[in-house]
Protein backbone atom coordinates (compact mmCIF):
# COMPACT_ATOMS: atom_id res chain seq x y z
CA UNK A 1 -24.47 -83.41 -130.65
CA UNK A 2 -24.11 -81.68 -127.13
CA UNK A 3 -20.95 -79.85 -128.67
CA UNK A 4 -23.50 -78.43 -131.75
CA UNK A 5 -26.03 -77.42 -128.96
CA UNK A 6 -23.09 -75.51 -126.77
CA UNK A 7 -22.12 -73.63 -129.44
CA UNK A 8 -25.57 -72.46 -131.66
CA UNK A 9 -26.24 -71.69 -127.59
CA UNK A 10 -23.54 -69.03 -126.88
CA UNK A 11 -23.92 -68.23 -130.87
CA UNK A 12 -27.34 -66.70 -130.36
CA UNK A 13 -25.83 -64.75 -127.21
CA UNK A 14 -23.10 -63.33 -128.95
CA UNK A 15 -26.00 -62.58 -131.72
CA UNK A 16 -28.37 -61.45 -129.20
CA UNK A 17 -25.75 -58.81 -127.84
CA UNK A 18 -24.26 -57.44 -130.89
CA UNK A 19 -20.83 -58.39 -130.73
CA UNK A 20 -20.14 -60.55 -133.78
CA UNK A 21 -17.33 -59.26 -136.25
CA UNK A 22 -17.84 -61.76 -138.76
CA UNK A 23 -16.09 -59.06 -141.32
CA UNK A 24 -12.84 -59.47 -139.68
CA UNK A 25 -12.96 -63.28 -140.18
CA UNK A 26 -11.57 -63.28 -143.31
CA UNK A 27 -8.79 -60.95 -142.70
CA UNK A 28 -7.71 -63.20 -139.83
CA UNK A 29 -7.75 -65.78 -142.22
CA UNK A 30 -6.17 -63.89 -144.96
CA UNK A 31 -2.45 -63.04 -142.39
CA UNK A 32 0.53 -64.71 -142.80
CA UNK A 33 3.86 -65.18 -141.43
CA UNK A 34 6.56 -64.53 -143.43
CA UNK A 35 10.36 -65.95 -142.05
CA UNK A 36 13.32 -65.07 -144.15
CA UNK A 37 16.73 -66.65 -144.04
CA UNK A 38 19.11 -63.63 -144.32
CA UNK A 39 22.46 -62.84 -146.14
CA UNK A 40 23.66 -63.24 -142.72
CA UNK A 41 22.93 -66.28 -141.84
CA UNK A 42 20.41 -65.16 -139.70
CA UNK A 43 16.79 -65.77 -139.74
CA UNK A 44 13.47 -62.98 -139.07
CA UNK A 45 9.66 -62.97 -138.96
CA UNK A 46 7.51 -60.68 -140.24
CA UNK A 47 3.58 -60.92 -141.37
CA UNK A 48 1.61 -60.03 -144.12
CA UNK A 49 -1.49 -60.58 -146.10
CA UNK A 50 -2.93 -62.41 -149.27
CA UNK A 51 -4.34 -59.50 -151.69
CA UNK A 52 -5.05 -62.01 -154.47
CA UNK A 53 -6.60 -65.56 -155.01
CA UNK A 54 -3.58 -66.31 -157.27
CA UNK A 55 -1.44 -66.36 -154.23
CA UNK A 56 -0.25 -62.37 -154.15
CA UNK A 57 1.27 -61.46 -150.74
CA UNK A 58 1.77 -57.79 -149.20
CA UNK A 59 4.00 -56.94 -146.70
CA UNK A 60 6.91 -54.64 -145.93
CA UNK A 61 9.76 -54.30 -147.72
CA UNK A 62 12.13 -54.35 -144.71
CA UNK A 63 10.94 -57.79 -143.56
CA UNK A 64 12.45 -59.55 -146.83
CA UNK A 65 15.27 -57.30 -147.29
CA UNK A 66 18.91 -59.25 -147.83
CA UNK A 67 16.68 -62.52 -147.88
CA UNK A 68 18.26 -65.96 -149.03
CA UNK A 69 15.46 -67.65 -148.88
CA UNK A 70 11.56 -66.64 -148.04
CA UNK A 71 8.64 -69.23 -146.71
CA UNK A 72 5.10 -68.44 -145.68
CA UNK A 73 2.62 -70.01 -143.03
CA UNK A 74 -1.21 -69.10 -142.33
CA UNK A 75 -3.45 -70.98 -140.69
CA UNK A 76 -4.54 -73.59 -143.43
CA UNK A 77 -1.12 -74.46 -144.77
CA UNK A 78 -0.31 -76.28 -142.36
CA UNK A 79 3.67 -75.95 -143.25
CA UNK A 80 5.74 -73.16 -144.48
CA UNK A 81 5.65 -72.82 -148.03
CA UNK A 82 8.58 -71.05 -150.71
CA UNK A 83 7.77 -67.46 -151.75
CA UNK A 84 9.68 -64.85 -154.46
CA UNK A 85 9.50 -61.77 -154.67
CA UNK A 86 7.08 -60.33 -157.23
CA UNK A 87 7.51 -56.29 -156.68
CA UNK A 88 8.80 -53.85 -154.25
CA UNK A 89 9.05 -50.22 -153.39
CA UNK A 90 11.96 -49.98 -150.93
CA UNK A 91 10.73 -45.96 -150.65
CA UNK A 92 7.93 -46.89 -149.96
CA UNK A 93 8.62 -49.68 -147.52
CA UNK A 94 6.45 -52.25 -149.42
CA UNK A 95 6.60 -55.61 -151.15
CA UNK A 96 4.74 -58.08 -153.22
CA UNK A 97 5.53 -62.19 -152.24
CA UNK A 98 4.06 -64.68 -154.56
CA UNK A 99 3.47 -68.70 -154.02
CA UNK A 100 2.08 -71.12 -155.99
CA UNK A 101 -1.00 -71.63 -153.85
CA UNK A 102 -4.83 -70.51 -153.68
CA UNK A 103 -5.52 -69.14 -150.56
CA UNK A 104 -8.77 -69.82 -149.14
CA UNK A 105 -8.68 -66.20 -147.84
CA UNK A 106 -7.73 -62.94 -149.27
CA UNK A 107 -8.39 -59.34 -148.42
CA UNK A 108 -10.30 -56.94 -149.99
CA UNK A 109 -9.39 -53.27 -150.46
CA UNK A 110 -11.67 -50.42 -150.15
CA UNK A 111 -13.86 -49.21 -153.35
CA UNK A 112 -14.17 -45.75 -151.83
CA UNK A 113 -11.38 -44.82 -149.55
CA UNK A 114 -13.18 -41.53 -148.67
CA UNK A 115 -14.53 -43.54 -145.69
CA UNK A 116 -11.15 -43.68 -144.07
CA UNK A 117 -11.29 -41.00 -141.50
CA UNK A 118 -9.72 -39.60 -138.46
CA UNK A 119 -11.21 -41.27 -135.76
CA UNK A 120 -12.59 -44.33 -137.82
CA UNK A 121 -11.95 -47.65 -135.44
CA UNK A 122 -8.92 -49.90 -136.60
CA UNK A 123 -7.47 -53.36 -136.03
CA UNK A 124 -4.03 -54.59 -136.64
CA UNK A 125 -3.63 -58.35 -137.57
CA UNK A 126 -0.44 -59.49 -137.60
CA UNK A 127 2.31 -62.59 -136.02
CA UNK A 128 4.11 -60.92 -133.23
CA UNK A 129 7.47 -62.73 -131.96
CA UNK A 130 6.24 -62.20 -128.54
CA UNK A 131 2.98 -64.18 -129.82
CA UNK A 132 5.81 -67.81 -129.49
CA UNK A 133 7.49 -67.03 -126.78
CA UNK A 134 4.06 -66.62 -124.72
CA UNK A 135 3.05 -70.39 -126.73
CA UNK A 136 6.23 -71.87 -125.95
CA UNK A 137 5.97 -70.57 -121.90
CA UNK A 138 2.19 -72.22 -122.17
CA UNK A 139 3.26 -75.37 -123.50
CA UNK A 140 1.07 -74.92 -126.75
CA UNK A 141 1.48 -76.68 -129.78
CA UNK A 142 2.88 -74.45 -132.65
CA UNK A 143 -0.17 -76.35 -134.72
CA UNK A 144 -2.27 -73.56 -133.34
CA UNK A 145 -0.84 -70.89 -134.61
CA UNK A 146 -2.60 -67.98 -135.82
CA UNK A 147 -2.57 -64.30 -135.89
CA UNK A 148 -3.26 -61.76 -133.39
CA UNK A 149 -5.45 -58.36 -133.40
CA UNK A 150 -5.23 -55.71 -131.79
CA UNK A 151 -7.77 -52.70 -131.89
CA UNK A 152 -7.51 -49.00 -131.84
CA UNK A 153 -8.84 -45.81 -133.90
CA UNK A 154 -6.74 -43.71 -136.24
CA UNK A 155 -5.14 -40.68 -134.83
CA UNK A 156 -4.19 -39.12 -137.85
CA UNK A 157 -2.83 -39.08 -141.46
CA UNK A 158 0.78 -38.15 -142.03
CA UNK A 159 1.87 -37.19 -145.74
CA UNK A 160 5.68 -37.35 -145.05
CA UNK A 161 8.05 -38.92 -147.57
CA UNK A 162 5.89 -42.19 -147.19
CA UNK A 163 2.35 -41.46 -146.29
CA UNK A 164 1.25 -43.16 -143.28
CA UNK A 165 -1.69 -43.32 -141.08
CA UNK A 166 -1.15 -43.11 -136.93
CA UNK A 167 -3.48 -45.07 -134.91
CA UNK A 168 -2.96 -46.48 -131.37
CA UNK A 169 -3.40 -50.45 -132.61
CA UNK A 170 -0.59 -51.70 -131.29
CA UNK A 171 2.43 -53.15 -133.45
CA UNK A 172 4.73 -55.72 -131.85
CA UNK A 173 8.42 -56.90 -133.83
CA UNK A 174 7.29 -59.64 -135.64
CA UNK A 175 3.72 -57.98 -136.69
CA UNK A 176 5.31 -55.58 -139.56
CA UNK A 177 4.06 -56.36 -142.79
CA UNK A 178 0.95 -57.26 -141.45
CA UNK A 179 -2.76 -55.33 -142.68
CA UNK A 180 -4.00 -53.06 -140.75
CA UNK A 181 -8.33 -52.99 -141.76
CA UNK A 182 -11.35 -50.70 -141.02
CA UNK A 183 -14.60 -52.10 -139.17
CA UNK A 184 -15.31 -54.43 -142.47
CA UNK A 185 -12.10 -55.88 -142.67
CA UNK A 186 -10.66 -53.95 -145.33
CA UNK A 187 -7.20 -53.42 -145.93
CA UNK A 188 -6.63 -49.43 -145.29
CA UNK A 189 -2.67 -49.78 -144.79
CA UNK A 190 0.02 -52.21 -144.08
CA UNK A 191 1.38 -51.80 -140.37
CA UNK A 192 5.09 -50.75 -140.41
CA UNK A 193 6.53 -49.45 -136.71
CA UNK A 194 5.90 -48.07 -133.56
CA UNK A 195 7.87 -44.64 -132.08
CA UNK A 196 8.25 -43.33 -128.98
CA UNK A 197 10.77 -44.08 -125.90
CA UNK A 198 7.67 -46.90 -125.41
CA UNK A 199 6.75 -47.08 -128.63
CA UNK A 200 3.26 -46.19 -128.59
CA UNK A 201 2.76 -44.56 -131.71
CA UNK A 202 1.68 -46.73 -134.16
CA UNK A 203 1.98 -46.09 -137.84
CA UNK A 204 0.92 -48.28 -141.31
CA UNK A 205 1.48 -47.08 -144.82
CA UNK A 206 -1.19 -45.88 -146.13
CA UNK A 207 -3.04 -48.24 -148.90
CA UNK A 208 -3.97 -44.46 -150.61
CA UNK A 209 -0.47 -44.13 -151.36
CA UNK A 210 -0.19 -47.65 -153.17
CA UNK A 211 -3.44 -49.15 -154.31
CA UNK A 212 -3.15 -47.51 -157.81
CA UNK A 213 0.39 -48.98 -158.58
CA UNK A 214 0.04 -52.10 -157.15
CA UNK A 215 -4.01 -52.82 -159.33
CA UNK A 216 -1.63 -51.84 -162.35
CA UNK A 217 1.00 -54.34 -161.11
CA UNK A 218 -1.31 -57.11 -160.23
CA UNK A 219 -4.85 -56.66 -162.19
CA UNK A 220 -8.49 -57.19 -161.63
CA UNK A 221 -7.23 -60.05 -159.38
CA UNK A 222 -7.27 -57.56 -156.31
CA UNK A 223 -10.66 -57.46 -154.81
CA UNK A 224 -12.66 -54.64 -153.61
CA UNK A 225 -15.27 -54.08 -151.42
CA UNK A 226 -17.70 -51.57 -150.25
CA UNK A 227 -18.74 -51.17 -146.73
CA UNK A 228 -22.35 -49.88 -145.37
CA UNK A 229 -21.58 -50.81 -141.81
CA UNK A 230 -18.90 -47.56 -142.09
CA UNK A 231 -21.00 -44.00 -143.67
CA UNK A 232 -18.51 -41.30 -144.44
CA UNK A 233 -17.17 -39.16 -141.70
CA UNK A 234 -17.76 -35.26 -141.87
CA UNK A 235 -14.28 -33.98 -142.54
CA UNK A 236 -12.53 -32.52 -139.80
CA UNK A 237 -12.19 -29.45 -142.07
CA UNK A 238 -15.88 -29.02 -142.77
CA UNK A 239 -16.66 -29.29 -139.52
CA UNK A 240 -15.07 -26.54 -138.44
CA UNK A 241 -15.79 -24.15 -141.13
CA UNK A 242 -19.43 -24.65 -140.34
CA UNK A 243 -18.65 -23.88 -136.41
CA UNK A 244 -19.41 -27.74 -135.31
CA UNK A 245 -21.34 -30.54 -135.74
CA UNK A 246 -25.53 -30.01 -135.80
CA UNK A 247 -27.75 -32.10 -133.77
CA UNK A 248 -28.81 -34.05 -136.94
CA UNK A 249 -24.80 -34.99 -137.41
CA UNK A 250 -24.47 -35.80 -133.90
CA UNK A 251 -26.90 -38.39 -133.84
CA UNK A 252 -25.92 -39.79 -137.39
CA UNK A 253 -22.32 -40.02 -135.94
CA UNK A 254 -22.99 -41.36 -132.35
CA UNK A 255 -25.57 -43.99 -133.85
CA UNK A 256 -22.95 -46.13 -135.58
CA UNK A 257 -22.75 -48.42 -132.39
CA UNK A 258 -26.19 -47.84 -131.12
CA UNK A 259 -28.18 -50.67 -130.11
CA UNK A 260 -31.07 -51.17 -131.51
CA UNK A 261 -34.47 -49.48 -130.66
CA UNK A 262 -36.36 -50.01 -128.06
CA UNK A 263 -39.31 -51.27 -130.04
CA UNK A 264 -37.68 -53.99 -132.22
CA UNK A 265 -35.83 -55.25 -128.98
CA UNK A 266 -39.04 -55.72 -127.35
CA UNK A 267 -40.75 -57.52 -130.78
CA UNK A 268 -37.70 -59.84 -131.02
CA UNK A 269 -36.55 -60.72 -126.95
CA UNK A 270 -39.46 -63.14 -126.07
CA UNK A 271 -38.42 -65.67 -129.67
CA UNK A 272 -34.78 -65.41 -128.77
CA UNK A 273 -35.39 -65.92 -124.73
CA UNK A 274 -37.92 -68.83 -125.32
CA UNK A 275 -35.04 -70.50 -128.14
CA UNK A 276 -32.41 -69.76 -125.11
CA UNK A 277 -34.84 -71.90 -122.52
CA UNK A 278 -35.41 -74.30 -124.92
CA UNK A 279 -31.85 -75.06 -125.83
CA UNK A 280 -31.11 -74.92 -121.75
CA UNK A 281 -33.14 -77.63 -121.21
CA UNK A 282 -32.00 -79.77 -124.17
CA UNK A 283 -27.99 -79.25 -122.99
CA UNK A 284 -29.21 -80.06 -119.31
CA UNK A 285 -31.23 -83.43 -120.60
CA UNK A 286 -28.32 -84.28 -122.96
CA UNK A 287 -25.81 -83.83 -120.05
CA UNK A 288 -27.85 -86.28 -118.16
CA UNK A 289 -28.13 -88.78 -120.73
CA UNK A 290 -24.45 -88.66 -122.02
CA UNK A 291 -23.64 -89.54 -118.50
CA UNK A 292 -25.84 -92.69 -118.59
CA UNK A 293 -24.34 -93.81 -121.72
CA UNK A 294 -20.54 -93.57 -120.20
CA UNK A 295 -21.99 -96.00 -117.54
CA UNK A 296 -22.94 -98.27 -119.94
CA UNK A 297 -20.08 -98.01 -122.31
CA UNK A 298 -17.79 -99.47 -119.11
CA UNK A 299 -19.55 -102.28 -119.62
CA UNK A 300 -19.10 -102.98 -123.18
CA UNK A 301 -16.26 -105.19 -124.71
CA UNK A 302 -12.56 -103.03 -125.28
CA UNK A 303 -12.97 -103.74 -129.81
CA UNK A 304 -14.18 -100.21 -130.05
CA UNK A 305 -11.39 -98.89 -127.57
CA UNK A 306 -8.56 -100.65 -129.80
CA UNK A 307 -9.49 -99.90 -132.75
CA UNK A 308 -9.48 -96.07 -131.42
CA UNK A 309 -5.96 -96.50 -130.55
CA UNK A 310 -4.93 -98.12 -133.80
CA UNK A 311 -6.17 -95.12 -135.60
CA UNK A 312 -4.24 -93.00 -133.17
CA UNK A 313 -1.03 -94.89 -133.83
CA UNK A 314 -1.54 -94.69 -137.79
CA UNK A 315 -1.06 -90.68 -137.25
CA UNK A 316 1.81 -88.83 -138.16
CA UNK A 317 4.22 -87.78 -135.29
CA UNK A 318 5.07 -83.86 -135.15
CA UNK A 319 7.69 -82.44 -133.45
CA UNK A 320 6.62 -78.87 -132.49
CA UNK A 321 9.16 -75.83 -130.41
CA UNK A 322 10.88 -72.56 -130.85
CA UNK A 323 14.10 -71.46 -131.40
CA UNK A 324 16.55 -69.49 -129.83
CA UNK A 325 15.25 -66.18 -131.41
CA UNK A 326 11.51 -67.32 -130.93
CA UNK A 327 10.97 -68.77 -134.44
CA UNK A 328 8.39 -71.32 -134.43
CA UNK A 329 9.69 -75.04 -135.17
CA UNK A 330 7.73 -77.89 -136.83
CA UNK A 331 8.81 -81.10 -138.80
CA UNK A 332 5.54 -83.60 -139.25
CA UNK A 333 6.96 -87.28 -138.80
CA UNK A 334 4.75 -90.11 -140.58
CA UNK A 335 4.59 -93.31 -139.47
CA UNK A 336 4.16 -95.36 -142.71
CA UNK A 337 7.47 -96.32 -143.28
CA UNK A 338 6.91 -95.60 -147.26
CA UNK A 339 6.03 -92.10 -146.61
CA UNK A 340 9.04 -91.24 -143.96
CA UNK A 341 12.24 -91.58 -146.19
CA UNK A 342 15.34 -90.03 -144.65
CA UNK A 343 14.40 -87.44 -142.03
CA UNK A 344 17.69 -85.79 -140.33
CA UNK A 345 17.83 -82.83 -138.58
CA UNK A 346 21.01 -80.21 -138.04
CA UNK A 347 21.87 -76.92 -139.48
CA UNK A 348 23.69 -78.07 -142.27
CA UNK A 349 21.62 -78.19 -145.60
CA UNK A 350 24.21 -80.39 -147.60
CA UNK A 351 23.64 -82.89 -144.45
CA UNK A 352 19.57 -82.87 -143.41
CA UNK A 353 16.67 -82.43 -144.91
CA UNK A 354 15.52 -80.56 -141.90
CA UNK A 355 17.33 -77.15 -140.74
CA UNK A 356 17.68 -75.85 -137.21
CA UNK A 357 19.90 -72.85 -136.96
CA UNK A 358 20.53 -72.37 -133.48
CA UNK A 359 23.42 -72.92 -130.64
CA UNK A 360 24.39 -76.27 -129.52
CA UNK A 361 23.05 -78.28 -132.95
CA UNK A 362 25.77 -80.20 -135.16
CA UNK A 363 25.56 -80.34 -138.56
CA UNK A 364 23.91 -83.97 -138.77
CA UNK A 365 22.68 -83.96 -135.05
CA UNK A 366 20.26 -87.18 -135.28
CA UNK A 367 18.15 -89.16 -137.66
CA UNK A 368 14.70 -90.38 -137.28
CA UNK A 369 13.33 -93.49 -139.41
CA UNK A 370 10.55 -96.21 -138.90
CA UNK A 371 12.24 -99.14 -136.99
CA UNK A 372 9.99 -102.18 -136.42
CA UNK A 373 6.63 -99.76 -136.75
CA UNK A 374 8.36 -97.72 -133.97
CA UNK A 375 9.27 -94.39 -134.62
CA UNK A 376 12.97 -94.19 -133.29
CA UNK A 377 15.60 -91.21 -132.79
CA UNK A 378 19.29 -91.83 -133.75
CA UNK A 379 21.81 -89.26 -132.17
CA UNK A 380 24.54 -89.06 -135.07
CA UNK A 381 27.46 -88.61 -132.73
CA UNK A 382 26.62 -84.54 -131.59
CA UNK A 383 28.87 -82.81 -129.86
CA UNK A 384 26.32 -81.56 -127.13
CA UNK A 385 24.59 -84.67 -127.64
CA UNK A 386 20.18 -85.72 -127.69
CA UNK A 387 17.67 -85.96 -124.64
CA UNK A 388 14.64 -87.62 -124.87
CA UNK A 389 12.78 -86.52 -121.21
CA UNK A 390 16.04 -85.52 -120.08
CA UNK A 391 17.84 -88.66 -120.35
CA UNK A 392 20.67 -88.68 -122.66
CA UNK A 393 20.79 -90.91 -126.04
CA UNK A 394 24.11 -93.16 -126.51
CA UNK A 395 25.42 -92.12 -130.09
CA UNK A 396 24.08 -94.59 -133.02
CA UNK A 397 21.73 -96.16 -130.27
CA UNK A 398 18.14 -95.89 -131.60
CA UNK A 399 15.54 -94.74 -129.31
CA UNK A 400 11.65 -95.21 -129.75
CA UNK A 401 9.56 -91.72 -128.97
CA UNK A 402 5.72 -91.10 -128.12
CA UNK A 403 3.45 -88.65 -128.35
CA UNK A 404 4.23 -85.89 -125.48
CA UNK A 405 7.74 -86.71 -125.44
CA UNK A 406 10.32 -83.98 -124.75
CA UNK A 407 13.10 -84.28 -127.08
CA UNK A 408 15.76 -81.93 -126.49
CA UNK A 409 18.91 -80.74 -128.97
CA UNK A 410 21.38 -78.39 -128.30
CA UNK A 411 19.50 -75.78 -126.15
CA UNK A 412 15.77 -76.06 -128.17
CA UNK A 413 13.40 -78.21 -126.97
CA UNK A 414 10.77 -80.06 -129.20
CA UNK A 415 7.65 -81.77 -128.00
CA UNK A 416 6.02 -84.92 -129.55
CA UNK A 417 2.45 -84.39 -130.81
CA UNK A 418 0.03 -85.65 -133.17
């Protein structure tokens, strides 16, 4: 109850000052990460977004290029999941994925693109490599995932051999593929590279250039969407063919992020300020009583407190890092021993059922199994050998693990979690 209260509290001041971009929402939810296993044997990342409810993915042709083998995660999957390739436009630097999943998310394309205009405000969703190195330094659980966003405006429209629009969102390796939206959370292009010694010009292919092709390609399954909150810009041309902008455009134009008139703020402060009071008091009262009811919980008998843990116990195990190249890692362990079957990890595939490509890992490096209702690593003999909190396993010597647990192979280091 006192979390409901905290949060409809700082909800009505984010209301109250005019901040909320619930628009962008669903792009957020609609980004992906895309990793590809390579003809190399090397692995990438890349992002990109869900275009149709039938499990339709854009992104950028060079992040699946010479893939083996293509998986996608987004924030409700909860595990990578196999993608093919549906369509691509290497000249175009574009691609289509496809899963067998419904999204709960998808993004919506413009219905009038003539509201894309120099100038227009931008932001750039997308999974930046940078984005796990920071979670891995932080000690974060690669559960929490999710996409970044960056914000900028569009600097101009280039109509090169691929038509792109400049902006200064920034891109990071790792965000390519990913949609780069208007205000409403449109997809106006798909973000592609940054140039420069620093790389701080930004450029996306521009969803103009594509939209056609790919509605033929896909169908009535891509959504669009118009958008109020953005009016039509005055082309740069008109305006100066007509010697500037009049007083009338100026105000239409500087008005988009106005606030809102003196008058209505006035008729609507004193119901939002007396709601704010109100639901002071009631988090102050319920902060008082929750601390009663601690007191008195000491006192109670320990039935409520097992039965807590028990739960706890009955959860799955996940084993949560990065590897060498900053790809996230994550292999959910249950503990009913009906559910677990065979779990070994290594970077052999004719060996394990789970794959770590990375330095210092054997082919069959160690096997975890339900031993007793314990969870237990086995090291399988590994030439550099398995640490749980630093201390060394003996080969074909079972060891139990817990939750926050360090368990280290080769050079990667995994953390127990629920």
């Amino acid at each position: 109850m006192l979390r409901l209260y905290v949060v409809a509290y700082f909800l009505l001041l984010t209301l109250n000052s005019g901040v909320v971009r619930g628009d962008l929402v669903n792009a957020d939810s609609a980004t992906v990460l895309v990793q590809v296993d390579l003809v190399s044997e090397e692995s990438g990342t890349g992002s990109g977004s869900f275009i149709t409810s039938d499990g339709h993915i854009l992104t950028n042709y060079h992040v699946i290029e010479d893939a083996l083998e293509i998986s996608i995660y987004w924030k409700d999957s909860n595990s990578f999941i196999k993608a093919r390739v549906a369509w691509q436009r290497p000249d175009l630097d574009l691609a289509i994925l496809k899963i067998e999943r419904t999204p709960r998310a998808t993004i919506s394309f413009p219905k009038d693109f003539a509201s894309i205009q120099k100038g227009n405000e931008v932001f750039a969703f997308g999974y930046p490599s940078t984005q796990f190195r920071n979670m891995q330094t932080l000690e974060e659980d690669f559960s929490g995932v999710e996409p970044t966003l960056t914000t900028g405006i569009i600097s101009r429209f280039s109509d090169g051999s691929v038509p792109l629009i400049q902006h200064t969102a920034e891109i990071r390796p790792g965000s390519s593929g990913g949609p780069l939206t208007d205000k409403c959370g449109r997809i106006i292009g798909v973000n592609t590279l940054g140039i420069g010694d620093e790389k701080t010009d930004y450029f996306s292919v521009d969803a103009r250039s594509f939209f056609e092709e790919i509605l033929k390609k896909i169908g009535s399954s891509i959504k669009t969407q118009a958008c109020e909150q953005i009016p039509a810009a005055q082309p740069v041309q008109e305006i100066k063919e007509s010697g500037g902008l009049s007083e009338k455009t100026k105000i239409k134009v500087d008005s988009l992020d106005e606030p809102l008139p003196a008058q209505d703020m006035k008729e609507s402060s004193p119901a939002v300020l007396l709601l704010l009071l109100a639901m002071t008091v009631a988090i102050i009262l319920l902060v008082v009583f929750r601390g009663k009811q601690k007191a008195i919980q000491t006192l109670l008998p320990t039935t409520q407190v097992k039965a807590a843990e028990q739960s706890l116990k009955s959860q799955p195990l996940r084993l949560s890092g990065f590897s060498q190249d900053g790809f996230p890692i994550s292999i959910k362990i249950p503990y009913d021993s009906s559910e677990m079957g065979n779990v070994i990890i290594g970077r052999d595939h004719r060996f394990c059922s789970h794959l770590i490509h990375s330095e210092g890992i054997s082919k069959a490096h160690l096997r975890i199994f339900n031993n007793k209702s314990k969870i237990v690593i086995e090291d399988l003999n590994s030439t550099n050998g398995t640490y749980i909190n630093d201390t060394k396993v003996s080969a074909f010597d079972p060891r139990p693990i817990k939750r926050g647990d360090q368990i280290k192979i080769g050079q990667i280091v995994l953390l127990a979690s629920s």
